[in-house]
C-alpha atoms as a PDB file:
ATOM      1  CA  UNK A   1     119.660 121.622 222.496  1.00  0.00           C
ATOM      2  CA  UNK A   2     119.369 118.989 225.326  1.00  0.00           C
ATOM      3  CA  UNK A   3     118.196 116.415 222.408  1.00  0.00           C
ATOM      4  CA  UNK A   4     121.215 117.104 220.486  1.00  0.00           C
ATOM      5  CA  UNK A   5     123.932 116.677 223.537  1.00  0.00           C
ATOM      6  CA  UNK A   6     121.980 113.493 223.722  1.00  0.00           C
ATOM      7  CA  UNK A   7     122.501 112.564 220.805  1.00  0.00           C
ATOM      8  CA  UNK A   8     126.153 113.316 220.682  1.00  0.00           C
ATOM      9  CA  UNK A   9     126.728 111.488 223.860  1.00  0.00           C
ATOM     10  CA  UNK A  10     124.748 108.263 222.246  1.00  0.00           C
ATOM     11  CA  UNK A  11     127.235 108.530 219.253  1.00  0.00           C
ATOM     12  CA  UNK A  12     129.970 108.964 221.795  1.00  0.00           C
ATOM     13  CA  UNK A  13     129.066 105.636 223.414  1.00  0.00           C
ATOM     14  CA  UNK A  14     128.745 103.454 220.381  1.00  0.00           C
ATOM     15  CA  UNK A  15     131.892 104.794 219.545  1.00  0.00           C
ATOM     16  CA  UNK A  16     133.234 103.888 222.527  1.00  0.00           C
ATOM     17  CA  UNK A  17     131.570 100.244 222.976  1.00  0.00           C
ATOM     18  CA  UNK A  18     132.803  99.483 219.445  1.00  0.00           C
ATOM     19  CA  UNK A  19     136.500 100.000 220.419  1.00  0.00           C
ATOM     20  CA  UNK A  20     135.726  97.261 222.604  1.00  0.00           C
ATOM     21  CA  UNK A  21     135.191  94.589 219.751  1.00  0.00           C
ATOM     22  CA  UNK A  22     138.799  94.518 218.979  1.00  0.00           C
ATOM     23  CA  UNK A  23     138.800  92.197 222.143  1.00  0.00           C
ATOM     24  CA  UNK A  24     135.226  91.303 222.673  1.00  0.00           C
ATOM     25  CA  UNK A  25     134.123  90.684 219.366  1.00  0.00           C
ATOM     26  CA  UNK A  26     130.735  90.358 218.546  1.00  0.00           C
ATOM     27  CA  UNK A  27     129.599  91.106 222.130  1.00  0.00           C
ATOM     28  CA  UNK A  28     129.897  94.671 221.135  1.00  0.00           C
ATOM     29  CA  UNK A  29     126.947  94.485 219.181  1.00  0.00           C
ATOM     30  CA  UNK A  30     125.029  92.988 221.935  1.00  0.00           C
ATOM     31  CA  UNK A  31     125.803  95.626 224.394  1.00  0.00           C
ATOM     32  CA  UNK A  32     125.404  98.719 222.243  1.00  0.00           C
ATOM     33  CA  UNK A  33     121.463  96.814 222.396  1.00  0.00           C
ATOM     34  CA  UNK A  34     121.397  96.487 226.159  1.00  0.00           C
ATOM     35  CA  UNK A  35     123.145 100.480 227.002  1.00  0.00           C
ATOM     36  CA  UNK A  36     121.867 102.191 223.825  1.00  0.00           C
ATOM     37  CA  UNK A  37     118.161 101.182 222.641  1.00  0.00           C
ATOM     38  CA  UNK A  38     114.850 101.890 224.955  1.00  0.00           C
ATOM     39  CA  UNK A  39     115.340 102.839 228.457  1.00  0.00           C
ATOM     40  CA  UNK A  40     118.417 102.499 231.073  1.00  0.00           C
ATOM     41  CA  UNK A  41     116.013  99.512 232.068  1.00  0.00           C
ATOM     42  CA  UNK A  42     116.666  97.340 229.020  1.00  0.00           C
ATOM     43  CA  UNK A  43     119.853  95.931 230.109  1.00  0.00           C
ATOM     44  CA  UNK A  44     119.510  92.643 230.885  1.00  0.00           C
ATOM     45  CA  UNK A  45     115.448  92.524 230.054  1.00  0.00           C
ATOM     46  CA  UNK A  46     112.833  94.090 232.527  1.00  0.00           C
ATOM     47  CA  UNK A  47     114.149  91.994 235.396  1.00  0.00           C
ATOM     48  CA  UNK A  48     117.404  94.258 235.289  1.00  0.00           C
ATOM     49  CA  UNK A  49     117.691  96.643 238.150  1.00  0.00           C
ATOM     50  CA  UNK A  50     117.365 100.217 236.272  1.00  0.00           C
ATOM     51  CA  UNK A  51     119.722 101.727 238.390  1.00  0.00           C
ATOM     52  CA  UNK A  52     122.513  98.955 237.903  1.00  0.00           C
ATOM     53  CA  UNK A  53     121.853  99.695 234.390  1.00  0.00           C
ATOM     54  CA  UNK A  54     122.530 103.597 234.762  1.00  0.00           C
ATOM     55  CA  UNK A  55     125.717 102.775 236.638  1.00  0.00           C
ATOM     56  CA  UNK A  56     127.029 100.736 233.701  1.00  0.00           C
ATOM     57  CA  UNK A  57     125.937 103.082 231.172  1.00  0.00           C
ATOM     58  CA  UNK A  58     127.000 106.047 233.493  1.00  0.00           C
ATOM     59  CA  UNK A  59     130.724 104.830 234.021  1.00  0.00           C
ATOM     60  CA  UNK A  60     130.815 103.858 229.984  1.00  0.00           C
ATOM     61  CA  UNK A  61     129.740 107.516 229.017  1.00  0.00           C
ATOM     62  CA  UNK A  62     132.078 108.945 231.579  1.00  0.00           C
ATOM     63  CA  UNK A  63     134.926 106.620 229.706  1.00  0.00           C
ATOM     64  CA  UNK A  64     134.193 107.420 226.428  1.00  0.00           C
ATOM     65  CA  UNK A  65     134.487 111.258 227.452  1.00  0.00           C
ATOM     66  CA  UNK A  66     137.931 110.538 228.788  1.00  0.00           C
ATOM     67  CA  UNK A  67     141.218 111.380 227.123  1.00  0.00           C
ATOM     68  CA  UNK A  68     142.632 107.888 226.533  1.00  0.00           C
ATOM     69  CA  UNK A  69     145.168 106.572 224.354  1.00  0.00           C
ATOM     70  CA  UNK A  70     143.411 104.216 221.534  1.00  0.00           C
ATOM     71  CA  UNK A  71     144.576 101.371 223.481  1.00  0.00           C
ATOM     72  CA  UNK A  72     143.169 102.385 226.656  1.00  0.00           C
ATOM     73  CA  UNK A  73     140.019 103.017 225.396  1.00  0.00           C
ATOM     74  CA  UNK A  74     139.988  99.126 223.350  1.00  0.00           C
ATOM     75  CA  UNK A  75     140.701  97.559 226.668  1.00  0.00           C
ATOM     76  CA  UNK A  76     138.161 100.046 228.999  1.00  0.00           C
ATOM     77  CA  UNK A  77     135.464  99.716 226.784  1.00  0.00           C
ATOM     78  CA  UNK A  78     135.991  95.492 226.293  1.00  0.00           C
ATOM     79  CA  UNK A  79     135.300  95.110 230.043  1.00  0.00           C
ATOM     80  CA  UNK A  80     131.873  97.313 230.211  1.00  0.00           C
ATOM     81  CA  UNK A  81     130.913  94.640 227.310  1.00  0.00           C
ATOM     82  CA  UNK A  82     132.038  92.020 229.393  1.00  0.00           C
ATOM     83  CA  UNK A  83     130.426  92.786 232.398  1.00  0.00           C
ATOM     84  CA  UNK A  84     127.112  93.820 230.590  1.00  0.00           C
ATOM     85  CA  UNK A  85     126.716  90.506 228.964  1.00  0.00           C
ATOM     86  CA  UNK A  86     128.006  88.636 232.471  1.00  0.00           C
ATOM     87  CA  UNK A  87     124.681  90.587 233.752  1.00  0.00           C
ATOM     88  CA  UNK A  88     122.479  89.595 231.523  1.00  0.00           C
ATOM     89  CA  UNK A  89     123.656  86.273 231.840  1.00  0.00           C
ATOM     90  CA  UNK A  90     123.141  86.077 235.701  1.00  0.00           C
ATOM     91  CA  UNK A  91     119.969  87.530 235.899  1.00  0.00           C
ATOM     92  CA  UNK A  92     118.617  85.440 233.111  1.00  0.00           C
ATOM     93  CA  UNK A  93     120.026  82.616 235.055  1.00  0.00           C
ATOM     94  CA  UNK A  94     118.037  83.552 237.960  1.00  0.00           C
ATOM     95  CA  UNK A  95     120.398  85.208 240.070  1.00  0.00           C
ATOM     96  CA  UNK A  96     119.222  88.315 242.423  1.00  0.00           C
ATOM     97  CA  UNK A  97     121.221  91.700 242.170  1.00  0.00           C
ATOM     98  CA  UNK A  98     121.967  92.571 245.688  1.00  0.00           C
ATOM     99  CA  UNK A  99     119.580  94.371 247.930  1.00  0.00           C
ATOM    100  CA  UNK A 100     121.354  96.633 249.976  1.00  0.00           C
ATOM    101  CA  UNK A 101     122.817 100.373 249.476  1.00  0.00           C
ATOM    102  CA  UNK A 102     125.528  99.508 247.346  1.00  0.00           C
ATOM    103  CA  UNK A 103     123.880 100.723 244.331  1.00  0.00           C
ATOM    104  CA  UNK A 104     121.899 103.723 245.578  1.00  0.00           C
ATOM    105  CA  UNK A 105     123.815 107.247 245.361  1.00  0.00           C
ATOM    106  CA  UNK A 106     122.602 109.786 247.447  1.00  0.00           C
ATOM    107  CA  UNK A 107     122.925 114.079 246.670  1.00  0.00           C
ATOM    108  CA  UNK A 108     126.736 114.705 246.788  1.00  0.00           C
ATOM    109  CA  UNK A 109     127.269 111.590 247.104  1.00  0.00           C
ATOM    110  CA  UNK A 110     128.077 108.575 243.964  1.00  0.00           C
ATOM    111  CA  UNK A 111     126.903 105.237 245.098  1.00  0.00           C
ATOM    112  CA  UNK A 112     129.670 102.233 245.532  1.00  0.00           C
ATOM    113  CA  UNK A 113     128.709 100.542 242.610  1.00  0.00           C
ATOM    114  CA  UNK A 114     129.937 103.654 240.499  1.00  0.00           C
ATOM    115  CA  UNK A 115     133.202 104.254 242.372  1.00  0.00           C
ATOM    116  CA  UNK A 116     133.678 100.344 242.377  1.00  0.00           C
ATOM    117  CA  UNK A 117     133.104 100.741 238.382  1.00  0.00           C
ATOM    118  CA  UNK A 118     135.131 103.603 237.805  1.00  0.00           C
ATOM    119  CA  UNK A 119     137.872 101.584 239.512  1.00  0.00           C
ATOM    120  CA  UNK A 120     137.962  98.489 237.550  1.00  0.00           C
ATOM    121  CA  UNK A 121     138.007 100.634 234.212  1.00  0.00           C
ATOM    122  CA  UNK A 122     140.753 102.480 235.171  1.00  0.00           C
ATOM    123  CA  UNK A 123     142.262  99.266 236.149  1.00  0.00           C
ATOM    124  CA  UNK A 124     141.604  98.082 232.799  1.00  0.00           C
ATOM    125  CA  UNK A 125     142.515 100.839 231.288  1.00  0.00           C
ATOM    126  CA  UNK A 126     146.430 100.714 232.720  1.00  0.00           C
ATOM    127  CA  UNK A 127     146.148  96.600 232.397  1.00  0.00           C
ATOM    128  CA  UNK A 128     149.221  95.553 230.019  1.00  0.00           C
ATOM    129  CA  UNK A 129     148.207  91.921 230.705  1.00  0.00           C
ATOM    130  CA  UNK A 130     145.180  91.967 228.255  1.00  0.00           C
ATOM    131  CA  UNK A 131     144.403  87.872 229.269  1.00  0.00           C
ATOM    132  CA  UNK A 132     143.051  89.471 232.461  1.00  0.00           C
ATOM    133  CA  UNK A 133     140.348  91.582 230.814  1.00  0.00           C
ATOM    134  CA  UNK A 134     137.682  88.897 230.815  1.00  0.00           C
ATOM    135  CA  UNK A 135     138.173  88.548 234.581  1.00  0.00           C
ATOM    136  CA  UNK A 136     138.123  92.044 235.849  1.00  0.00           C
ATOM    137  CA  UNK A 137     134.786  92.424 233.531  1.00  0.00           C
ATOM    138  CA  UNK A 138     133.347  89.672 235.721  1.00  0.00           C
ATOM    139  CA  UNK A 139     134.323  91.221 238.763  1.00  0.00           C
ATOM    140  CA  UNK A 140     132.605  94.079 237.748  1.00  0.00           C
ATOM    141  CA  UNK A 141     129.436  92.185 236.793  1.00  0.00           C
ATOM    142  CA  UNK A 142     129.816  90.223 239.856  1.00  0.00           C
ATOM    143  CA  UNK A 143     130.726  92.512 242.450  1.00  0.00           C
ATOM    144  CA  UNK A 144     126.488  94.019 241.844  1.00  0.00           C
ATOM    145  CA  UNK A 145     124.964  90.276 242.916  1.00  0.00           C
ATOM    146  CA  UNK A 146     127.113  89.863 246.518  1.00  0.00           C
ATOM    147  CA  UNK A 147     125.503  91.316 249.345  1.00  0.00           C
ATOM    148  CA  UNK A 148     128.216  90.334 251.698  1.00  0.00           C
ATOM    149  CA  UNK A 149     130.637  93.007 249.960  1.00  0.00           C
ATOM    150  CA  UNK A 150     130.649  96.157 251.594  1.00  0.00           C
ATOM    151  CA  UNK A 151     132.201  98.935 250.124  1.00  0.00           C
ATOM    152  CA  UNK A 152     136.055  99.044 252.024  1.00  0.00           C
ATOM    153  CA  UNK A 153     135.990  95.061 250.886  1.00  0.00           C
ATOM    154  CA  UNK A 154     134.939  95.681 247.494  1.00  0.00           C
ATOM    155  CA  UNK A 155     137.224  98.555 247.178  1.00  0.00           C
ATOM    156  CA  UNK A 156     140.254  95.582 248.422  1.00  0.00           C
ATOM    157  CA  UNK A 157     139.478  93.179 245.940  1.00  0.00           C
ATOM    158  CA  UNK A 158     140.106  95.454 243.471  1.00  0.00           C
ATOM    159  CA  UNK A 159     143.501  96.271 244.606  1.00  0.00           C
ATOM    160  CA  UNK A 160     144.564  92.670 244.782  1.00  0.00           C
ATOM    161  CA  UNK A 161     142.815  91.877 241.260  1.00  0.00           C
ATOM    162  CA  UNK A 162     145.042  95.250 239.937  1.00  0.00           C
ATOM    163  CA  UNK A 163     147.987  93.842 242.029  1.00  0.00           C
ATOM    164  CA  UNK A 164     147.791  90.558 240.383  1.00  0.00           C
ATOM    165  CA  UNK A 165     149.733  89.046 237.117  1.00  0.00           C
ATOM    166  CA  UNK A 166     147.687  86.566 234.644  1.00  0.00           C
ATOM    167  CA  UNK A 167     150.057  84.071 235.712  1.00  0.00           C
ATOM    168  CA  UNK A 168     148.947  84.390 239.656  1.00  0.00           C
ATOM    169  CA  UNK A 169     145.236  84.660 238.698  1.00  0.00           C
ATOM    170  CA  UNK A 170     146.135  81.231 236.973  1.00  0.00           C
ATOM    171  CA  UNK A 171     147.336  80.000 239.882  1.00  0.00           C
ATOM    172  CA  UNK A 172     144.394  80.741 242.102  1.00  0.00           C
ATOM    173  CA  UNK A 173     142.425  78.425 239.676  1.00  0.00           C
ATOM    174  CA  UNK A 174     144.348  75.353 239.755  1.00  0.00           C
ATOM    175  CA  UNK A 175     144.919  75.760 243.504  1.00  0.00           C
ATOM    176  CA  UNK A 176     141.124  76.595 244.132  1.00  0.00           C
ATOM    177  CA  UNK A 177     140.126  73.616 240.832  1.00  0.00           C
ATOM    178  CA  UNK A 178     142.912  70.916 241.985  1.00  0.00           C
ATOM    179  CA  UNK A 179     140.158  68.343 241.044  1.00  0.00           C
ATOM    180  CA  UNK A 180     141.078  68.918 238.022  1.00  0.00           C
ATOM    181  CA  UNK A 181     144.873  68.570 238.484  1.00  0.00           C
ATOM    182  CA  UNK A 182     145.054  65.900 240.494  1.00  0.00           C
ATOM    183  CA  UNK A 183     148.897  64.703 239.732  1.00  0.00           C
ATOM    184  CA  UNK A 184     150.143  68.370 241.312  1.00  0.00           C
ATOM    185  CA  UNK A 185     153.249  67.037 243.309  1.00  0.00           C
ATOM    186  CA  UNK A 186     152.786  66.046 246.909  1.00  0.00           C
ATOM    187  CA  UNK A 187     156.162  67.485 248.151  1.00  0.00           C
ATOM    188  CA  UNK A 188     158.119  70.271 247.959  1.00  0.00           C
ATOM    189  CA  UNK A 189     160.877  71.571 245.593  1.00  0.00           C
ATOM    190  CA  UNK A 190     163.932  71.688 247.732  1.00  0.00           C
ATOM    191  CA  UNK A 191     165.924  69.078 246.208  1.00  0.00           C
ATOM    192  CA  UNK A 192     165.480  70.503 242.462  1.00  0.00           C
ATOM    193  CA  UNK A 193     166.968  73.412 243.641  1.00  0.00           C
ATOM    194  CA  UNK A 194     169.747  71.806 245.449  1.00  0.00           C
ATOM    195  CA  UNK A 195     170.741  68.712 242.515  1.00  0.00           C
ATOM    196  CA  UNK A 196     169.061  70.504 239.729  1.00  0.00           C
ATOM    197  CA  UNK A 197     170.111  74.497 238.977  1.00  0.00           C
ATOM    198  CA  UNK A 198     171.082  73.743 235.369  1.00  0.00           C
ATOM    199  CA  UNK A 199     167.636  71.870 234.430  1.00  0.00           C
ATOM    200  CA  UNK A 200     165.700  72.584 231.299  1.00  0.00           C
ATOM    201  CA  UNK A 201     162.901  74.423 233.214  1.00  0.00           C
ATOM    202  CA  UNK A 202     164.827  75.540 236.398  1.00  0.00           C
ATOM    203  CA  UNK A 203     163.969  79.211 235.392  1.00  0.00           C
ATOM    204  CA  UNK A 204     160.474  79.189 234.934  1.00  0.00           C
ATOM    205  CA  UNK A 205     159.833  76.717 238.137  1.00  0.00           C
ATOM    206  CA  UNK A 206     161.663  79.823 239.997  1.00  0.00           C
ATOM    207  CA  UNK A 207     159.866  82.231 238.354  1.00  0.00           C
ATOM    208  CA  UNK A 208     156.106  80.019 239.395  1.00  0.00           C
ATOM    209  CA  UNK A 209     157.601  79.822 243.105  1.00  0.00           C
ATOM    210  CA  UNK A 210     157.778  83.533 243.084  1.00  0.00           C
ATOM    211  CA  UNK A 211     154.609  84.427 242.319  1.00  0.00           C
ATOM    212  CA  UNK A 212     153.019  81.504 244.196  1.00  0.00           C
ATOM    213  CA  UNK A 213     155.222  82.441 247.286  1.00  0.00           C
ATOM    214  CA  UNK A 214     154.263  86.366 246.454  1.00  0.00           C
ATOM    215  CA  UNK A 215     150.538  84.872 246.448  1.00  0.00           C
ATOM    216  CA  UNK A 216     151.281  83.101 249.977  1.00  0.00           C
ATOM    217  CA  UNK A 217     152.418  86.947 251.480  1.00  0.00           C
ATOM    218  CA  UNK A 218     149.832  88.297 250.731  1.00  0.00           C
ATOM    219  CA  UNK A 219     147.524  85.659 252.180  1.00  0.00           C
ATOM    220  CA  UNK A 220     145.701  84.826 249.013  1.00  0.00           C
ATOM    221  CA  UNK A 221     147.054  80.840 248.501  1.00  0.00           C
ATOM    222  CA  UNK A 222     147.402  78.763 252.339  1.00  0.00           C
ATOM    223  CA  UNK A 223     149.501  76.061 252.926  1.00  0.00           C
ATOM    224  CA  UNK A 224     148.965  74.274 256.405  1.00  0.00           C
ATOM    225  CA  UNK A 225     152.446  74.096 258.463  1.00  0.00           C
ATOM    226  CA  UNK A 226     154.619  76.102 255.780  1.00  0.00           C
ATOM    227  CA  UNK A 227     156.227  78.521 258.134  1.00  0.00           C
ATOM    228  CA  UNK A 228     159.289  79.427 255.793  1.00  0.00           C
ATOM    229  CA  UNK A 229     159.326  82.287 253.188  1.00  0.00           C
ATOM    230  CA  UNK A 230     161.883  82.728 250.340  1.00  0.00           C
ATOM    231  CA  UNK A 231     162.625  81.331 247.087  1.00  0.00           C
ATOM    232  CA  UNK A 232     159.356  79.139 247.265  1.00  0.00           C
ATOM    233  CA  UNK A 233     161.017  75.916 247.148  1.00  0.00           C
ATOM    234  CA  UNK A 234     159.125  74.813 250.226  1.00  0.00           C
ATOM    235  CA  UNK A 235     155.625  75.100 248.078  1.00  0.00           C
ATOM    236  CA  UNK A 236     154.037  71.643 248.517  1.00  0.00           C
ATOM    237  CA  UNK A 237     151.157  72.089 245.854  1.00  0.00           C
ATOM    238  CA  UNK A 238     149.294  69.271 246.917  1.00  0.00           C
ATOM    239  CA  UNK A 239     148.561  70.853 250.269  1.00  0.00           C
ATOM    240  CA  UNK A 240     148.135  74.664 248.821  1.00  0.00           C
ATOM    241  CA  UNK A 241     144.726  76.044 248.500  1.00  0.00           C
ATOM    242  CA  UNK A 242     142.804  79.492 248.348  1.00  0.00           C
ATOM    243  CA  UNK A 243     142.246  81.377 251.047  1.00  0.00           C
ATOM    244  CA  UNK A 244     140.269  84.175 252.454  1.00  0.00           C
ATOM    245  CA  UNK A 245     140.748  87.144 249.849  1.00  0.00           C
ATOM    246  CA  UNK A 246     142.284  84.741 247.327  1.00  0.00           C
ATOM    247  CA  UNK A 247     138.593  82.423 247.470  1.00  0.00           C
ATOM    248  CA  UNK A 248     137.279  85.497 247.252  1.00  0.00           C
ATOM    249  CA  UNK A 249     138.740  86.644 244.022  1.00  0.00           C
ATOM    250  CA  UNK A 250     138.552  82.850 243.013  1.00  0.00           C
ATOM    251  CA  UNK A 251     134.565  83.780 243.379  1.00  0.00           C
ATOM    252  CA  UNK A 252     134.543  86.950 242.091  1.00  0.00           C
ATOM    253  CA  UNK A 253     136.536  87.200 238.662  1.00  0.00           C
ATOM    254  CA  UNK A 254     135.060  83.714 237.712  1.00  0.00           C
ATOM    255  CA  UNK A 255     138.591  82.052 237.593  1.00  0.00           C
ATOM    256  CA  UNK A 256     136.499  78.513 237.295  1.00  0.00           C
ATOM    257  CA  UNK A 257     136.155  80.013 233.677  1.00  0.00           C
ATOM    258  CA  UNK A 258     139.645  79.898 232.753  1.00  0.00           C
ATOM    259  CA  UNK A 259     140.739  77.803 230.192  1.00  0.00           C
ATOM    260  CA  UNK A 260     141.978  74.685 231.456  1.00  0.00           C
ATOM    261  CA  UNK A 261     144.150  74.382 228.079  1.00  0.00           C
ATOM    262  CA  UNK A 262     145.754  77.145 229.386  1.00  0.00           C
ATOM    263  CA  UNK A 263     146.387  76.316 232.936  1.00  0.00           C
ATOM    264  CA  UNK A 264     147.764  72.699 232.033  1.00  0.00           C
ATOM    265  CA  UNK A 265     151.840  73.846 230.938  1.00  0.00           C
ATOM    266  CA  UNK A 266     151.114  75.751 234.632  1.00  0.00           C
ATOM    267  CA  UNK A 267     150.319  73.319 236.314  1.00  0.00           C
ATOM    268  CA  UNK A 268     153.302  70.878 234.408  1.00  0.00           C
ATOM    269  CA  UNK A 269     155.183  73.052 236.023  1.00  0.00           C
ATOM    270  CA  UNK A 270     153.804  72.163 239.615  1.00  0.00           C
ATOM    271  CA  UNK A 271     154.594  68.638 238.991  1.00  0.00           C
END
C-alpha cells in the first residue's frame, strides 16, 4: 500500500512539474530527471546536498497536493523548475550550498529552507506579473548558497521581492548595472514637470518616478543628498544606486540576468 501512495504521489509530481512547461519549457523535462529518477540525492549530481534536494521535492509535492486554480499551479510549479535547474547550475559551477542550520529541520519543527520555499511558491502562485517568475525561482535557488541570510532576513526579502512590480525589479538592475547605461541623465526632472505636462511621454516618466520614488521609501534605491519625497521629480539617476535590501535583492533574484533589451525603453525613459 505504501508503494502505491508512492506511486500516486510520483504521478502527482510529474503532473505538477509539467504544468510548469507552459512557462519553462523544456526545463520541465530536466527537472522531472533531477526530483523524480534515483534518490532525493540526484538533484544536481552527487555533489547536491540530499537534504536541499528533499526540500525542493518536499515543497513541489506539497504544491501539487494543493487546491490551485490551473493558473496557479502553471506559475508554482515554473519556479520549482527554475530554481532546480539554477541549482544544478551553481553547484556544477562550483559554488558551496551553505553550511549552517538553515536547511536542517528538527522534530516539530520544518527547517527555514522549507518555510522560505513554501513562501516563494505561494508568492508565485498569487504573482499576476508572470515576467517576475524567473527571478523569484532564483531567489529560491539562491537563498540555499548564502550563509549570511538568517532566517528573519530571508523571510524580508521575500516580502520586498512579493512587494515589488516587474517594472521596479527593472529598475534595481539598471540602477545596480548603470555601466551599462551610461547616458542615464545627470539631473533631475523638475523642469519637465514644470514646462512640459502635455509631453508625449509625460505619463509614463510619472508613472517611472513613482515607483523609483516608492523604491527610495522603502530604502531599496539611495540617492546621496535627496532629502525631498513626492512626485519623484527630484530623481537624479545618475547619482541613484542600490542599497542595502535593494543590493540585496539585486544579488539574490539574479537581476544582472535581465534582459538588457528589455530594460533599454526603461531606461529611455531615465534620460
Amino acid at each position: 500500500m505504501n508503494d502505491r501512495r508512492g506511486e500516486a504521489s510520483e504521478e502527482s509530481l510529474v503532473e505538477f512539474l509539467n504544468a510548469g512547461s507552459e512557462i519553462t519549457g523544456s526545463l520541465a523535462a530536466a527537472t522531472i530527471g533531477l526530483l523524480i529518477a534515483g534518490p532525493p540525492g540526484a538533484l544536481a549530481g552527487a555533489a547536491a546536498s540530499p537534504v536541499l534536494a528533499r526540500t525542493i521535492r518536499g515543497v513541489a509535492l506539497e504544491f501539487a497536493g494543493r487546491m490551485l486554480s490551473q493558473r496557479e499551479r502553471v506559475k508554482a510549479a515554473s519556479v520549482i523548475e527554475i530554481a532546480a535547474n539554477r541549482i544544478q547550475e551553481k553547484i556544477q559551477l562550483g559554488y558551496e550550498l551553505r553550511s549552517d542550520d538553515f536547511l536542517v529541520s528538527e522534530p516539530g519543527r520544518r527547517s527555514v529552507a522549507d518555510e522560505v520555499a513554501e513562501g516563494v511558491l505561494i508568492s508565485a502562485q498569487r504573482e499576476h506579473e508572470e515576467r517576475k517568475l524567473p527571478y523569484l525561482g532564483n531567489f529560491l535557488a539562491n537563498i540555499a548558497f548564502e550563509d549570511d541570510l538568517n532566517r528573519s532576513q530571508a523571510n524580508l526579502l521575500l516580502r520586498l521581492a512579493d512587494r515589488l512590480s516587474y517594472r521596479q525589479l527593472c529598475l534595481l538592475a539598471i540602477f545596480g548595472r548603470k555601466d551599462e547605461f551610461p547616458d542615464l541623465r545627470d539631473g533631475t526632472f523638475e523642469d519637465q514637470f514644470e514646462n512640459e505636462p502635455a509631453a508625449e511621454g509625460f505619463i509614463e516618466l510619472i508613472g517611472v518616478l513613482e515607483e523609483a520614488n516608492e523604491l527610495m521609501v522603502m530604502g531599496l534605491l539611495m540617492q546621496p543628498r535627496r532629502t525631498i519625497m513626492g512626485w519623484g521629480s527630484e530623481l537624479n539617476p545618475a547619482n541613484v544606486q542600490p542599497y542595502r535590501w535593494g543590493a540585496l535583492l539585486y544579488e539574490v533574484m539574479d537581476l544582472s540576468d535581465l534582459p538588457a533589451a528589455e530594460l533599454l525603453l526603461l531606461a529611455e525613459t531615465l534620460r
